[in-house]
C-alpha atoms as a PDB file:
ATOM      1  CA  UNK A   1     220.106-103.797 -65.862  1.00  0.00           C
ATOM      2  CA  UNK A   2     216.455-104.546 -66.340  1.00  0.00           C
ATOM      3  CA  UNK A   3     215.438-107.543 -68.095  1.00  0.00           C
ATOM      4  CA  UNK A   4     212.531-109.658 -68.387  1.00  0.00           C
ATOM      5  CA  UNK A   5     211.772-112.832 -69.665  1.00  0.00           C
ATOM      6  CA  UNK A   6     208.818-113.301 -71.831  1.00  0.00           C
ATOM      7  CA  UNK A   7     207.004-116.832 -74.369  1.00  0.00           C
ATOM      8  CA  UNK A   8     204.973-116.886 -77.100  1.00  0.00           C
ATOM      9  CA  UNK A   9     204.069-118.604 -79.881  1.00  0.00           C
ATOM     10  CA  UNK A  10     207.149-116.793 -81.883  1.00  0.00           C
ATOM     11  CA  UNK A  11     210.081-115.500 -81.113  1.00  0.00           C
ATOM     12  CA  UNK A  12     208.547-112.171 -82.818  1.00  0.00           C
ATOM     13  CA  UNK A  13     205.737-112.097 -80.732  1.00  0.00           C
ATOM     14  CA  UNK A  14     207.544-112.722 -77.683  1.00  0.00           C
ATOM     15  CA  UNK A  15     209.904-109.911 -78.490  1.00  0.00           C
ATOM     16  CA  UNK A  16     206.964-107.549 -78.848  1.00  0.00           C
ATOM     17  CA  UNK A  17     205.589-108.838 -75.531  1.00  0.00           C
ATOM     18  CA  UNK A  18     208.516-108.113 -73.838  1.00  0.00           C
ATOM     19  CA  UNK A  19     209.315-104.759 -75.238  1.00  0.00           C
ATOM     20  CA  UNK A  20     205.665-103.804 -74.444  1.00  0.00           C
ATOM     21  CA  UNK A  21     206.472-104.978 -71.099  1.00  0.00           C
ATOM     22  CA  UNK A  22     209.489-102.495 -70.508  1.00  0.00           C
ATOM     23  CA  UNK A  23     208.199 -99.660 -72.532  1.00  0.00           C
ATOM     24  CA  UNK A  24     211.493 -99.592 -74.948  1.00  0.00           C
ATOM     25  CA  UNK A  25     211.823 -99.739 -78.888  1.00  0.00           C
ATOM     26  CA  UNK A  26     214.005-102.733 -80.172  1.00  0.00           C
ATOM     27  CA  UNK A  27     217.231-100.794 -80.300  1.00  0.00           C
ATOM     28  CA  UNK A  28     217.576-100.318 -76.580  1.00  0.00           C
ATOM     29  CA  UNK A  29     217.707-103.605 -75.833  1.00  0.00           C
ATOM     30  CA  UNK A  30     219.409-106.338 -76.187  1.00  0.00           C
ATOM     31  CA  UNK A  31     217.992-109.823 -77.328  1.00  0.00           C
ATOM     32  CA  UNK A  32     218.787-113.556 -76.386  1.00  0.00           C
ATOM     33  CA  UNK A  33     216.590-116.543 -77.826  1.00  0.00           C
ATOM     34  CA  UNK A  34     216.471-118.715 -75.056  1.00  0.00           C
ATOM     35  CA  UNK A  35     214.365-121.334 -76.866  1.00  0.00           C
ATOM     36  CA  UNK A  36     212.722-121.148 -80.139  1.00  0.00           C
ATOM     37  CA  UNK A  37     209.734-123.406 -79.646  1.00  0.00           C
ATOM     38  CA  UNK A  38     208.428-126.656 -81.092  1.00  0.00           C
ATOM     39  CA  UNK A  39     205.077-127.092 -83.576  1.00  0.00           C
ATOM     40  CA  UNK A  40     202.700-129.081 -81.330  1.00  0.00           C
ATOM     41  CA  UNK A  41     202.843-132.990 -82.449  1.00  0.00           C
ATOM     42  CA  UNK A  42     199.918-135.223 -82.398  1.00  0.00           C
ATOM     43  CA  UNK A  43     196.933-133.797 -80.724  1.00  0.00           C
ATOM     44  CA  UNK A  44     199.147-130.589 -79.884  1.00  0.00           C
ATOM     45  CA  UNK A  45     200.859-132.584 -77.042  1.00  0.00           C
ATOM     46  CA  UNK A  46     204.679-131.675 -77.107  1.00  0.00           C
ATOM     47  CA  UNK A  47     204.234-128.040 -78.308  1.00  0.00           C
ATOM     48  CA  UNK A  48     206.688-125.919 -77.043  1.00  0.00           C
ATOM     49  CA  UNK A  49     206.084-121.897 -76.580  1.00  0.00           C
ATOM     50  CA  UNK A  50     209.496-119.276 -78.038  1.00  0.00           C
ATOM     51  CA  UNK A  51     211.037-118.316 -75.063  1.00  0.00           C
ATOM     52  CA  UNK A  52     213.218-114.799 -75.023  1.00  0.00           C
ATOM     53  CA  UNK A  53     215.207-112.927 -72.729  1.00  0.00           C
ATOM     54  CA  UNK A  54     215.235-109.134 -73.188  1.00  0.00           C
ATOM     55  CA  UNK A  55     217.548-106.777 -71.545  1.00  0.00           C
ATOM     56  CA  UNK A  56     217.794-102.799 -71.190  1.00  0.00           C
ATOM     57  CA  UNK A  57     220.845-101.300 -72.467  1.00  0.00           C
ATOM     58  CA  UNK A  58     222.747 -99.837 -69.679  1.00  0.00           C
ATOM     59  CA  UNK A  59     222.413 -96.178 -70.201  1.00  0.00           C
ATOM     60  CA  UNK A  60     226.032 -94.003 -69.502  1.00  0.00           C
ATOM     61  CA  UNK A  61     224.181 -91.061 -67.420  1.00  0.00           C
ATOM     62  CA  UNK A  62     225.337 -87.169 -67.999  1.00  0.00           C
ATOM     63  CA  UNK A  63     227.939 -86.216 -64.773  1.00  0.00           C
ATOM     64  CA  UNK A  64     225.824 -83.833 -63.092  1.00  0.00           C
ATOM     65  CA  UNK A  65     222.794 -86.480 -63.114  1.00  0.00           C
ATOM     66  CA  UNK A  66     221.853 -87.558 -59.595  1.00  0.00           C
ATOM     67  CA  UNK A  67     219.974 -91.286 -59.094  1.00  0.00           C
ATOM     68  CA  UNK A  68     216.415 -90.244 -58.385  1.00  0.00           C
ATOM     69  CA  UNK A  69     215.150 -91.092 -54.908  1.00  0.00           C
ATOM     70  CA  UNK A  70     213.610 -94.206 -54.642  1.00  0.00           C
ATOM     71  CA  UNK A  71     209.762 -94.242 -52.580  1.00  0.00           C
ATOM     72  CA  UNK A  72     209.922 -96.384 -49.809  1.00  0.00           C
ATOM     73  CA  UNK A  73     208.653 -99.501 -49.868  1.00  0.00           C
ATOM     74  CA  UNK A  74     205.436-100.396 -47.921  1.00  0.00           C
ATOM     75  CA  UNK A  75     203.065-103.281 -47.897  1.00  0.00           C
ATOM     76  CA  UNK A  76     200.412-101.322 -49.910  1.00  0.00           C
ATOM     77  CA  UNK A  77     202.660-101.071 -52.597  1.00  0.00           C
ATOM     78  CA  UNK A  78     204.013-105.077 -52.113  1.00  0.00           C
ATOM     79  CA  UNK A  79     200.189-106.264 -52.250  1.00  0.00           C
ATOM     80  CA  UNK A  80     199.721-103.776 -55.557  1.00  0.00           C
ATOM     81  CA  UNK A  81     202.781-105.647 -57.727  1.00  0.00           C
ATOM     82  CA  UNK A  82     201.318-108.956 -56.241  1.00  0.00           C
ATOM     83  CA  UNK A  83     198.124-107.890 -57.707  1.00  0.00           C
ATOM     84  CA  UNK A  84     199.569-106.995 -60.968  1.00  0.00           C
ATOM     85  CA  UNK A  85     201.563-109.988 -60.573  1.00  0.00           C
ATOM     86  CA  UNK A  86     198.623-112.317 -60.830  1.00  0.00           C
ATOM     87  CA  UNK A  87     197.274-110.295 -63.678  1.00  0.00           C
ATOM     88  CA  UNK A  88     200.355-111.015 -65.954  1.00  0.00           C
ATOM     89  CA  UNK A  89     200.361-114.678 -65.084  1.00  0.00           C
ATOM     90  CA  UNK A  90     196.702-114.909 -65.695  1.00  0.00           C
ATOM     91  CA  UNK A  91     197.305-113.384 -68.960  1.00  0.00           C
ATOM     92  CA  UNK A  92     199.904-115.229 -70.295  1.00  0.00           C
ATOM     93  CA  UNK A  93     197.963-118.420 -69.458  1.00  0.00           C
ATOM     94  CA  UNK A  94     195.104-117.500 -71.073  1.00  0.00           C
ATOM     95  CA  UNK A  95     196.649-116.505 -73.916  1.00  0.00           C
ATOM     96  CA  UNK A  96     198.970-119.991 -74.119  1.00  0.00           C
ATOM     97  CA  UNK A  97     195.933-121.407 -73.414  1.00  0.00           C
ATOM     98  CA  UNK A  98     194.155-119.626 -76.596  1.00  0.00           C
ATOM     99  CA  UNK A  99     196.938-120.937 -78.764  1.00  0.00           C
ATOM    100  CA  UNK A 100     196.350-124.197 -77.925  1.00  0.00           C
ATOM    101  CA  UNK A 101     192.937-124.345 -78.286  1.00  0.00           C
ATOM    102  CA  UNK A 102     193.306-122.565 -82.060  1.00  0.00           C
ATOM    103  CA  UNK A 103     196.024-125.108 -83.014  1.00  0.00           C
ATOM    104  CA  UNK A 104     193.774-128.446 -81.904  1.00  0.00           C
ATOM    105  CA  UNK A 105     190.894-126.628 -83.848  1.00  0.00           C
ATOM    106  CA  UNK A 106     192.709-126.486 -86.868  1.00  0.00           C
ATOM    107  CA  UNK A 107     193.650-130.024 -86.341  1.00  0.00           C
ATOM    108  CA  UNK A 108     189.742-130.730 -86.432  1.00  0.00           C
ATOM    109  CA  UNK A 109     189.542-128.916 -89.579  1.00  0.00           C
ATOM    110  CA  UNK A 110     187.824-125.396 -87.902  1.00  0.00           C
ATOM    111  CA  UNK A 111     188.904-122.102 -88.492  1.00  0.00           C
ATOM    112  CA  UNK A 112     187.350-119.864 -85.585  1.00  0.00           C
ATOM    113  CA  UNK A 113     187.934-116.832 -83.341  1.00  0.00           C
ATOM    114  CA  UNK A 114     189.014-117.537 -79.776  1.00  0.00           C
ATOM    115  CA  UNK A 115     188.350-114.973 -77.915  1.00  0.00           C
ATOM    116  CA  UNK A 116     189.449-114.713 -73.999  1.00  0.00           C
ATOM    117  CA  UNK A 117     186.468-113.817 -71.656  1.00  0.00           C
ATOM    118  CA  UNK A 118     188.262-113.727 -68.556  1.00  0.00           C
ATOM    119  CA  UNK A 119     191.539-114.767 -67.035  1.00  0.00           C
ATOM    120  CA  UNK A 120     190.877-116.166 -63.888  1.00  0.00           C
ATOM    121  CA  UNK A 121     188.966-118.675 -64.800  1.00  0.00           C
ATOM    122  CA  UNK A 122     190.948-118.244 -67.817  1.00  0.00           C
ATOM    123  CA  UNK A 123     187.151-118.756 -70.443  1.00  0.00           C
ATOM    124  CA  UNK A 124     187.862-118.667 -73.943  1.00  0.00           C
ATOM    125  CA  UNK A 125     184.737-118.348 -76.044  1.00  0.00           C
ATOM    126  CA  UNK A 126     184.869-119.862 -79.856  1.00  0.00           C
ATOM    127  CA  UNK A 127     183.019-117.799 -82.691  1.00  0.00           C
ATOM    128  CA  UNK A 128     182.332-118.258 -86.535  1.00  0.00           C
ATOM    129  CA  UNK A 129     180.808-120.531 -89.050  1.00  0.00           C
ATOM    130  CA  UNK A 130     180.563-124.373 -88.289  1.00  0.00           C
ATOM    131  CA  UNK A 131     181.093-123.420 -83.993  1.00  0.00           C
ATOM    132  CA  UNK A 132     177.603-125.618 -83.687  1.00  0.00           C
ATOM    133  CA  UNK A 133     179.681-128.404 -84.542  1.00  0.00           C
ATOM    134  CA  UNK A 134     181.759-127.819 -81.228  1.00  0.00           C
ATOM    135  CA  UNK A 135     178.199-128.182 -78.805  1.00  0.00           C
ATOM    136  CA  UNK A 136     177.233-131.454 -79.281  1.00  0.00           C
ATOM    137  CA  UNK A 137     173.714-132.828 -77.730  1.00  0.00           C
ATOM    138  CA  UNK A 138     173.447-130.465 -74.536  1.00  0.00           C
ATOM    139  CA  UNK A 139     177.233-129.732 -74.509  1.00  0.00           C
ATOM    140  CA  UNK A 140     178.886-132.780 -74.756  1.00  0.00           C
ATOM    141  CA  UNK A 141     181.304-132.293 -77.539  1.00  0.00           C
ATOM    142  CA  UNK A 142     181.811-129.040 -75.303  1.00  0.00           C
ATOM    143  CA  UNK A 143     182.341-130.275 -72.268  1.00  0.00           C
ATOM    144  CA  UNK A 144     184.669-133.208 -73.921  1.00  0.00           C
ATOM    145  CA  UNK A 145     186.881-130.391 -75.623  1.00  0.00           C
ATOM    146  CA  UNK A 146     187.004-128.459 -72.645  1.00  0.00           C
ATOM    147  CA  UNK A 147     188.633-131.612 -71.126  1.00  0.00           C
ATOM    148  CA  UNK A 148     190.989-132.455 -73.145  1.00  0.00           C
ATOM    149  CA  UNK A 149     192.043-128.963 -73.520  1.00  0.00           C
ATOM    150  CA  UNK A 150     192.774-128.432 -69.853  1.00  0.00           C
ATOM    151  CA  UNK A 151     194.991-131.870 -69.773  1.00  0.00           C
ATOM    152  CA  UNK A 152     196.995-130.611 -72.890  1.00  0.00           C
ATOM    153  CA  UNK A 153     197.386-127.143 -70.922  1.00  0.00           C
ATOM    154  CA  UNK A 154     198.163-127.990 -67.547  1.00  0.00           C
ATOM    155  CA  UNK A 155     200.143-130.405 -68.999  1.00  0.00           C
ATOM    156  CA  UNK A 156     202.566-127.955 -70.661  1.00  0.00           C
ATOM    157  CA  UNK A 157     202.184-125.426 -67.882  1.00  0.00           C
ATOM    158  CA  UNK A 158     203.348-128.382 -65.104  1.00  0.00           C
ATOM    159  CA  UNK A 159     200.756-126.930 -63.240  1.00  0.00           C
ATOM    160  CA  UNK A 160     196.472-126.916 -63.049  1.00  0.00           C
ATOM    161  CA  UNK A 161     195.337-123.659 -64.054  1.00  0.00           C
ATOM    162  CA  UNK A 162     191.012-123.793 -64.124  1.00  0.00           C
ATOM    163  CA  UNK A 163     189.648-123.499 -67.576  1.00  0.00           C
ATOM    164  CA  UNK A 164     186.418-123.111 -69.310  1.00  0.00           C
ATOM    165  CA  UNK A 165     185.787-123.604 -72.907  1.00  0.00           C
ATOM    166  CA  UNK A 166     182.511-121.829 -74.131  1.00  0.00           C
ATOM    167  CA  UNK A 167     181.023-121.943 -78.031  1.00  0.00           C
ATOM    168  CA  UNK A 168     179.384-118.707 -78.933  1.00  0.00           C
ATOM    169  CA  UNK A 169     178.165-117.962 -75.903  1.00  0.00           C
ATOM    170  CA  UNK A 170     176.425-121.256 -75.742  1.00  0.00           C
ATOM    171  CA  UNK A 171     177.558-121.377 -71.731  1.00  0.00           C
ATOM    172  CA  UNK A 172     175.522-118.306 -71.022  1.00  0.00           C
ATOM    173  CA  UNK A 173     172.952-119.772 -72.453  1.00  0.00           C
ATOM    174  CA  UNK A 174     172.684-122.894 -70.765  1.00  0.00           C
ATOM    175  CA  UNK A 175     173.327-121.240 -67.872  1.00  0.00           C
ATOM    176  CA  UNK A 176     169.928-118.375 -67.711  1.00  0.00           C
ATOM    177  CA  UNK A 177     167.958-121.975 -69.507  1.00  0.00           C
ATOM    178  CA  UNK A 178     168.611-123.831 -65.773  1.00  0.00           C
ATOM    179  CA  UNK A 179     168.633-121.242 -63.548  1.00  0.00           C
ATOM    180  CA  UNK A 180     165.034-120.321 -65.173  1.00  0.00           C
ATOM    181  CA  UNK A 181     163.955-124.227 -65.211  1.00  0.00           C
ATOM    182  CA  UNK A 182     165.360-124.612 -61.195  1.00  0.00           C
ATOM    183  CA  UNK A 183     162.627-121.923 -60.612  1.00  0.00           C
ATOM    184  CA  UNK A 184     160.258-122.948 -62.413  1.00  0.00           C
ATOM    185  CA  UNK A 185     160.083-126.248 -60.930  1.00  0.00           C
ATOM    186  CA  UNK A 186     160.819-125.101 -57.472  1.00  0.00           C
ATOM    187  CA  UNK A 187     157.231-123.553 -57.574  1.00  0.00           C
ATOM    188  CA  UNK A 188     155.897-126.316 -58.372  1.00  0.00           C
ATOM    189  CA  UNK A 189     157.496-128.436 -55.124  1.00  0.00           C
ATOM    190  CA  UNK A 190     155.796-125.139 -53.063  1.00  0.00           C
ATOM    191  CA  UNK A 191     152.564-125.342 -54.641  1.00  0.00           C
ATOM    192  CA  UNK A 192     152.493-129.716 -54.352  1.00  0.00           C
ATOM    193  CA  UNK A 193     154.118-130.517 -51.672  1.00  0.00           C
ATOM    194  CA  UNK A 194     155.704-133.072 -53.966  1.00  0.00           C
ATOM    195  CA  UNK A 195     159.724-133.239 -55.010  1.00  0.00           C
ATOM    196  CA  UNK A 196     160.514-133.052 -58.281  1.00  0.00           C
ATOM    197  CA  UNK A 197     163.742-135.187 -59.725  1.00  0.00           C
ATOM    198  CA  UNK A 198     165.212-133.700 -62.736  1.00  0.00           C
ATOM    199  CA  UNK A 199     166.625-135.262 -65.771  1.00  0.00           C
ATOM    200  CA  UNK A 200     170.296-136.383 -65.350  1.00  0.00           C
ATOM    201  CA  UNK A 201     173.125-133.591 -65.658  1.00  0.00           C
ATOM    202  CA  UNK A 202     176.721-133.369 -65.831  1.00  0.00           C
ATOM    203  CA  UNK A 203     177.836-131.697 -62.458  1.00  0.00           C
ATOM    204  CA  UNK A 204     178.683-127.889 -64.332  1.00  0.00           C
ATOM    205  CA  UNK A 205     175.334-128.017 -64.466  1.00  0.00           C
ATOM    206  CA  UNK A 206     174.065-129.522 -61.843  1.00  0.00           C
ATOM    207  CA  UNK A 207     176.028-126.824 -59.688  1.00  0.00           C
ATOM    208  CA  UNK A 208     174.141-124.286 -61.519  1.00  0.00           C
ATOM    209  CA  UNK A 209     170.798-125.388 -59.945  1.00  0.00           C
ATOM    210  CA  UNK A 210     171.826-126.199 -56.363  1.00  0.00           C
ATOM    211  CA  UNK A 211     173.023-122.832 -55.997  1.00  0.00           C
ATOM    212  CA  UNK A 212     170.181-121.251 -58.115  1.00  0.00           C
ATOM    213  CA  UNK A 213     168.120-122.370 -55.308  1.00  0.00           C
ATOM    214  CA  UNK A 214     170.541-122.372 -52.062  1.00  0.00           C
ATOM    215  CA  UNK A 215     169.134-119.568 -50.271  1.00  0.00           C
ATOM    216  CA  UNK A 216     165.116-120.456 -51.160  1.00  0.00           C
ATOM    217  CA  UNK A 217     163.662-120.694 -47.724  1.00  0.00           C
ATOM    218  CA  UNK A 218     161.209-123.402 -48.807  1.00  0.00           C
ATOM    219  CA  UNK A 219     162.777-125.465 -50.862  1.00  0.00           C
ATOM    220  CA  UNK A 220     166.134-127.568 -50.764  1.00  0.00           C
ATOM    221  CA  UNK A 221     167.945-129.620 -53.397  1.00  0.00           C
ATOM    222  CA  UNK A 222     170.626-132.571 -53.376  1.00  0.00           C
ATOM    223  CA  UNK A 223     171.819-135.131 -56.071  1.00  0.00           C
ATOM    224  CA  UNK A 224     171.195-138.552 -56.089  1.00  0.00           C
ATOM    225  CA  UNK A 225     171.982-141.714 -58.434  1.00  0.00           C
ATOM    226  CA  UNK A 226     175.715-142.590 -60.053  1.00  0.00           C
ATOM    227  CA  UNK A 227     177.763-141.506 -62.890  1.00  0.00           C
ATOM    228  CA  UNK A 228     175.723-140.540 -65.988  1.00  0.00           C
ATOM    229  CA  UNK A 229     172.370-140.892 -64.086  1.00  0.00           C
ATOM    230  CA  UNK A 230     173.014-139.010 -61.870  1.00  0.00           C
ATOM    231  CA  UNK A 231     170.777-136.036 -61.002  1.00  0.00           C
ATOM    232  CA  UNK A 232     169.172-132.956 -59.038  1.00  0.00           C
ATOM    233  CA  UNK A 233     166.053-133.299 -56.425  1.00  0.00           C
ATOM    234  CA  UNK A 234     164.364-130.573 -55.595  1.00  0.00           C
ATOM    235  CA  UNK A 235     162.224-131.616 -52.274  1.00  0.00           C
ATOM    236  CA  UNK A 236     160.395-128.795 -49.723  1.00  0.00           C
ATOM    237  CA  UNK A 237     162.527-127.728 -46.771  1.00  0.00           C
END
Protein backbone atom coordinates (compact mmCIF):
# COMPACT_ATOMS: atom_id res chain seq x y z
CA UNK A 1 0.00 0.00 0.00
CA UNK A 2 1.31 3.48 -0.56
CA UNK A 3 1.99 5.63 2.27
CA UNK A 4 3.94 8.57 3.03
CA UNK A 5 4.99 10.29 5.90
CA UNK A 6 4.63 13.96 6.10
CA UNK A 7 5.29 17.25 9.40
CA UNK A 8 3.95 20.35 9.85
CA UNK A 9 3.10 22.73 12.11
CA UNK A 10 -0.48 20.82 12.64
CA UNK A 11 -1.62 17.74 12.36
CA UNK A 12 -4.23 19.44 9.78
CA UNK A 13 -1.72 20.82 7.76
CA UNK A 14 0.31 17.85 7.65
CA UNK A 15 -2.67 15.83 6.58
CA UNK A 16 -3.24 18.20 3.68
CA UNK A 17 0.46 17.93 2.80
CA UNK A 18 0.34 14.48 2.59
CA UNK A 19 -2.86 14.02 0.73
CA UNK A 20 -1.53 16.64 -1.77
CA UNK A 21 1.38 14.46 -1.93
CA UNK A 22 -0.59 11.23 -3.09
CA UNK A 23 -3.25 12.94 -5.03
CA UNK A 24 -6.25 11.29 -2.81
CA UNK A 25 -9.27 12.96 -0.87
CA UNK A 26 -9.33 12.14 2.96
CA UNK A 27 -11.62 9.16 2.64
CA UNK A 28 -9.18 6.96 0.78
CA UNK A 29 -6.84 6.94 3.21
CA UNK A 30 -6.18 6.03 6.25
CA UNK A 31 -4.62 8.29 9.06
CA UNK A 32 -2.11 7.66 12.02
CA UNK A 33 -0.79 10.67 14.26
CA UNK A 34 2.55 9.71 14.81
CA UNK A 35 3.36 12.78 16.94
CA UNK A 36 1.34 15.77 17.57
CA UNK A 37 3.99 18.41 18.09
CA UNK A 38 5.15 20.70 20.88
CA UNK A 39 4.66 24.86 21.04
CA UNK A 40 8.28 26.07 20.81
CA UNK A 41 9.55 27.04 24.55
CA UNK A 42 11.84 29.84 25.26
CA UNK A 43 13.34 31.39 22.25
CA UNK A 44 11.44 28.63 20.09
CA UNK A 45 14.11 26.03 21.15
CA UNK A 46 12.24 22.65 21.88
CA UNK A 47 9.47 23.12 19.24
CA UNK A 48 8.41 20.10 17.88
CA UNK A 49 6.74 19.83 14.16
CA UNK A 50 3.00 17.25 13.92
CA UNK A 51 4.20 14.33 12.44
CA UNK A 52 1.53 11.95 10.36
CA UNK A 53 1.54 8.85 8.59
CA UNK A 54 -0.92 8.53 5.68
CA UNK A 55 -1.77 5.41 3.92
CA UNK A 56 -3.79 4.47 0.59
CA UNK A 57 -6.64 2.27 1.06
CA UNK A 58 -6.00 -0.94 -0.62
CA UNK A 59 -8.31 -0.90 -3.52
CA UNK A 60 -10.23 -4.66 -4.24
CA UNK A 61 -9.64 -4.50 -8.25
CA UNK A 62 -12.64 -5.75 -10.76
CA UNK A 63 -11.61 -9.70 -11.94
CA UNK A 64 -10.93 -9.04 -15.41
CA UNK A 65 -8.44 -6.06 -14.38
CA UNK A 66 -4.85 -6.83 -15.35
CA UNK A 67 -1.76 -4.95 -13.22
CA UNK A 68 -0.57 -2.38 -15.72
CA UNK A 69 2.97 -2.89 -16.99
CA UNK A 70 5.42 -1.26 -15.13
CA UNK A 71 8.33 1.04 -17.44
CA UNK A 72 11.56 -0.17 -16.81
CA UNK A 73 13.68 1.38 -14.71
CA UNK A 74 16.76 3.32 -16.02
CA UNK A 75 19.20 5.74 -14.56
CA UNK A 76 17.50 8.74 -16.31
CA UNK A 77 14.55 8.09 -14.51
CA UNK A 78 16.67 7.25 -10.92
CA UNK A 79 18.54 10.77 -11.33
CA UNK A 80 14.82 12.45 -12.13
CA UNK A 81 13.15 11.15 -8.51
CA UNK A 82 16.62 12.13 -6.98
CA UNK A 83 16.02 15.45 -8.44
CA UNK A 84 12.55 15.69 -7.23
CA UNK A 85 13.82 14.20 -4.19
CA UNK A 86 15.93 17.17 -3.28
CA UNK A 87 13.12 19.45 -4.22
CA UNK A 88 10.73 18.02 -1.49
CA UNK A 89 13.42 18.10 1.14
CA UNK A 90 14.34 21.58 0.21
CA UNK A 91 10.82 22.45 0.59
CA UNK A 92 9.93 21.13 3.66
CA UNK A 93 13.00 22.83 5.18
CA UNK A 94 12.25 25.95 4.04
CA UNK A 95 9.02 25.89 5.03
CA UNK A 96 9.99 24.47 8.85
CA UNK A 97 12.36 26.93 8.56
CA UNK A 98 9.57 29.78 7.79
CA UNK A 99 7.70 28.64 10.85
CA UNK A 100 10.34 29.18 12.95
CA UNK A 101 11.33 32.31 11.93
CA UNK A 102 7.35 33.60 12.23
CA UNK A 103 7.10 32.09 15.75
CA UNK A 104 10.57 33.94 17.17
CA UNK A 105 9.08 37.12 15.42
CA UNK A 106 6.09 37.03 17.28
CA UNK A 107 8.12 36.45 20.32
CA UNK A 108 9.79 39.95 19.46
CA UNK A 109 6.47 41.42 19.24
CA UNK A 110 6.38 41.58 14.99
CA UNK A 111 3.74 40.49 12.94
CA UNK A 112 5.23 40.08 9.27
CA UNK A 113 5.05 38.06 6.04
CA UNK A 114 7.77 35.47 5.50
CA UNK A 115 7.99 34.77 2.35
CA UNK A 116 10.44 31.87 0.87
CA UNK A 117 12.74 33.15 -1.99
CA UNK A 118 14.42 30.07 -2.72
CA UNK A 119 15.03 26.65 -1.28
CA UNK A 120 18.41 25.87 -1.73
CA UNK A 121 19.77 28.31 0.00
CA UNK A 122 16.56 28.03 1.69
CA UNK A 123 16.16 32.65 1.80
CA UNK A 124 13.22 33.75 3.49
CA UNK A 125 12.52 37.43 2.95
CA UNK A 126 10.43 39.40 5.88
CA UNK A 127 7.77 42.10 4.70
CA UNK A 128 5.35 44.64 6.47
CA UNK A 129 5.23 47.50 8.84
CA UNK A 130 8.02 47.87 11.57
CA UNK A 131 10.57 45.17 9.15
CA UNK A 132 13.22 48.33 9.50
CA UNK A 133 13.40 47.35 12.94
CA UNK A 134 14.87 43.85 11.82
CA UNK A 135 18.13 45.77 9.74
CA UNK A 136 19.92 47.29 12.26
CA UNK A 137 23.07 49.74 11.40
CA UNK A 138 24.27 48.07 7.99
CA UNK A 139 22.58 44.70 8.81
CA UNK A 140 23.51 43.82 12.04
CA UNK A 141 20.30 43.05 13.74
CA UNK A 142 20.02 41.06 10.31
CA UNK A 143 22.82 39.28 10.22
CA UNK A 144 22.39 38.50 14.21
CA UNK A 145 18.78 37.05 13.47
CA UNK A 146 19.92 35.21 10.65
CA UNK A 147 22.26 33.50 13.20
CA UNK A 148 20.39 32.58 15.65
CA UNK A 149 17.81 31.38 13.34
CA UNK A 150 20.04 28.87 11.61
CA UNK A 151 21.24 27.40 15.24
CA UNK A 152 17.49 27.04 16.29
CA UNK A 153 16.93 25.25 12.75
CA UNK A 154 19.69 23.04 12.29
CA UNK A 155 19.24 22.39 15.65
CA UNK A 156 15.79 20.79 15.26
CA UNK A 157 16.63 19.40 11.85
CA UNK A 158 19.97 17.44 13.53
CA UNK A 159 21.47 18.55 10.56
CA UNK A 160 23.08 22.14 8.85
CA UNK A 161 20.91 23.15 6.17
CA UNK A 162 22.42 26.93 4.68
CA UNK A 163 20.11 29.75 5.40
CA UNK A 164 19.69 33.33 4.61
CA UNK A 165 17.45 35.71 6.32
CA UNK A 166 16.67 38.88 4.15
CA UNK A 167 14.29 42.10 5.35
CA UNK A 168 12.38 43.50 2.47
CA UNK A 169 14.68 42.95 0.09
CA UNK A 170 17.23 44.83 2.07
CA UNK A 171 19.94 41.90 0.88
CA UNK A 172 19.48 42.87 -2.71
CA UNK A 173 20.09 45.99 -1.87
CA UNK A 174 23.19 45.82 -0.13
CA UNK A 175 24.25 43.62 -2.48
CA UNK A 176 23.95 46.06 -6.19
CA UNK A 177 25.27 49.14 -3.21
CA UNK A 178 28.90 47.00 -3.04
CA UNK A 179 29.14 45.52 -6.11
CA UNK A 180 28.64 49.29 -7.53
CA UNK A 181 31.15 50.78 -4.71
CA UNK A 182 33.92 47.65 -5.59
CA UNK A 183 33.81 49.34 -9.08
CA UNK A 184 33.83 52.40 -8.36
CA UNK A 185 36.85 52.28 -6.35
CA UNK A 186 38.58 49.79 -8.50
CA UNK A 187 38.88 52.71 -11.08
CA UNK A 188 40.26 54.63 -8.97
CA UNK A 189 43.35 51.95 -8.02
CA UNK A 190 43.67 51.94 -12.25
CA UNK A 191 43.70 55.53 -12.63
CA UNK A 192 46.36 56.05 -9.19
CA UNK A 193 48.28 53.45 -9.07
CA UNK A 194 47.41 53.56 -5.39
CA UNK A 195 45.33 50.65 -3.29
CA UNK A 196 42.47 51.55 -1.74
CA UNK A 197 41.45 49.78 1.85
CA UNK A 198 37.84 49.79 2.48
CA UNK A 199 35.92 50.29 5.59
CA UNK A 200 35.60 47.08 7.72
CA UNK A 201 32.84 44.41 6.63
CA UNK A 202 31.35 41.38 7.88
CA UNK A 203 32.60 38.53 5.48
CA UNK A 204 28.77 38.19 3.48
CA UNK A 205 29.89 41.16 2.38
CA UNK A 206 33.15 41.16 2.01
CA UNK A 207 32.62 38.04 -0.39
CA UNK A 208 30.47 40.21 -2.40
CA UNK A 209 33.43 42.47 -3.43
CA UNK A 210 36.24 39.93 -3.92
CA UNK A 211 34.24 38.26 -6.38
CA UNK A 212 32.73 41.52 -7.85
CA UNK A 213 36.19 42.07 -8.91
CA UNK A 214 37.82 38.39 -9.39
CA UNK A 215 38.10 38.33 -12.99
CA UNK A 216 39.31 42.35 -13.39
CA UNK A 217 42.54 41.94 -15.22
CA UNK A 218 44.07 44.96 -13.46
CA UNK A 219 43.11 44.90 -10.29
CA UNK A 220 43.20 42.26 -7.34
CA UNK A 221 41.72 42.28 -3.84
CA UNK A 222 42.44 40.38 -0.42
CA UNK A 223 41.41 41.03 3.29
CA UNK A 224 43.51 42.05 5.87
CA UNK A 225 43.21 42.97 9.77
CA UNK A 226 41.18 40.68 12.59
CA UNK A 227 37.73 40.16 13.69
CA UNK A 228 35.55 43.31 13.45
CA UNK A 229 38.34 45.30 11.66
CA UNK A 230 38.75 43.40 9.41
CA UNK A 231 38.53 44.48 5.75
CA UNK A 232 38.87 44.47 1.78
CA UNK A 233 42.11 45.91 -0.24
CA UNK A 234 41.81 46.58 -3.47
CA UNK A 235 45.64 46.93 -4.85
CA UNK A 236 46.64 46.85 -8.95
CA UNK A 237 47.55 43.42 -10.28
Amino acid sequence: MESVEETARTVHEAVRRALQQLGKAEDEVDVTVVSRGSPPQILAFGAEPAQVRVTVKPETPAPEAEPPALPPSDDADEAEEAVDDADLQGTRDAEFAQMMLAELLDRMGLTLDIQVRSIDPVTLNAVGPGVAELIGRRGTTLRALQFVLSMMVNKQLERRIRLVVDADGYRQRRESLLESMAERLAQRVRVTGQQMILEPMPPDERRIVHLALVDDPEVTTESEGAGDDRRVVIKPR
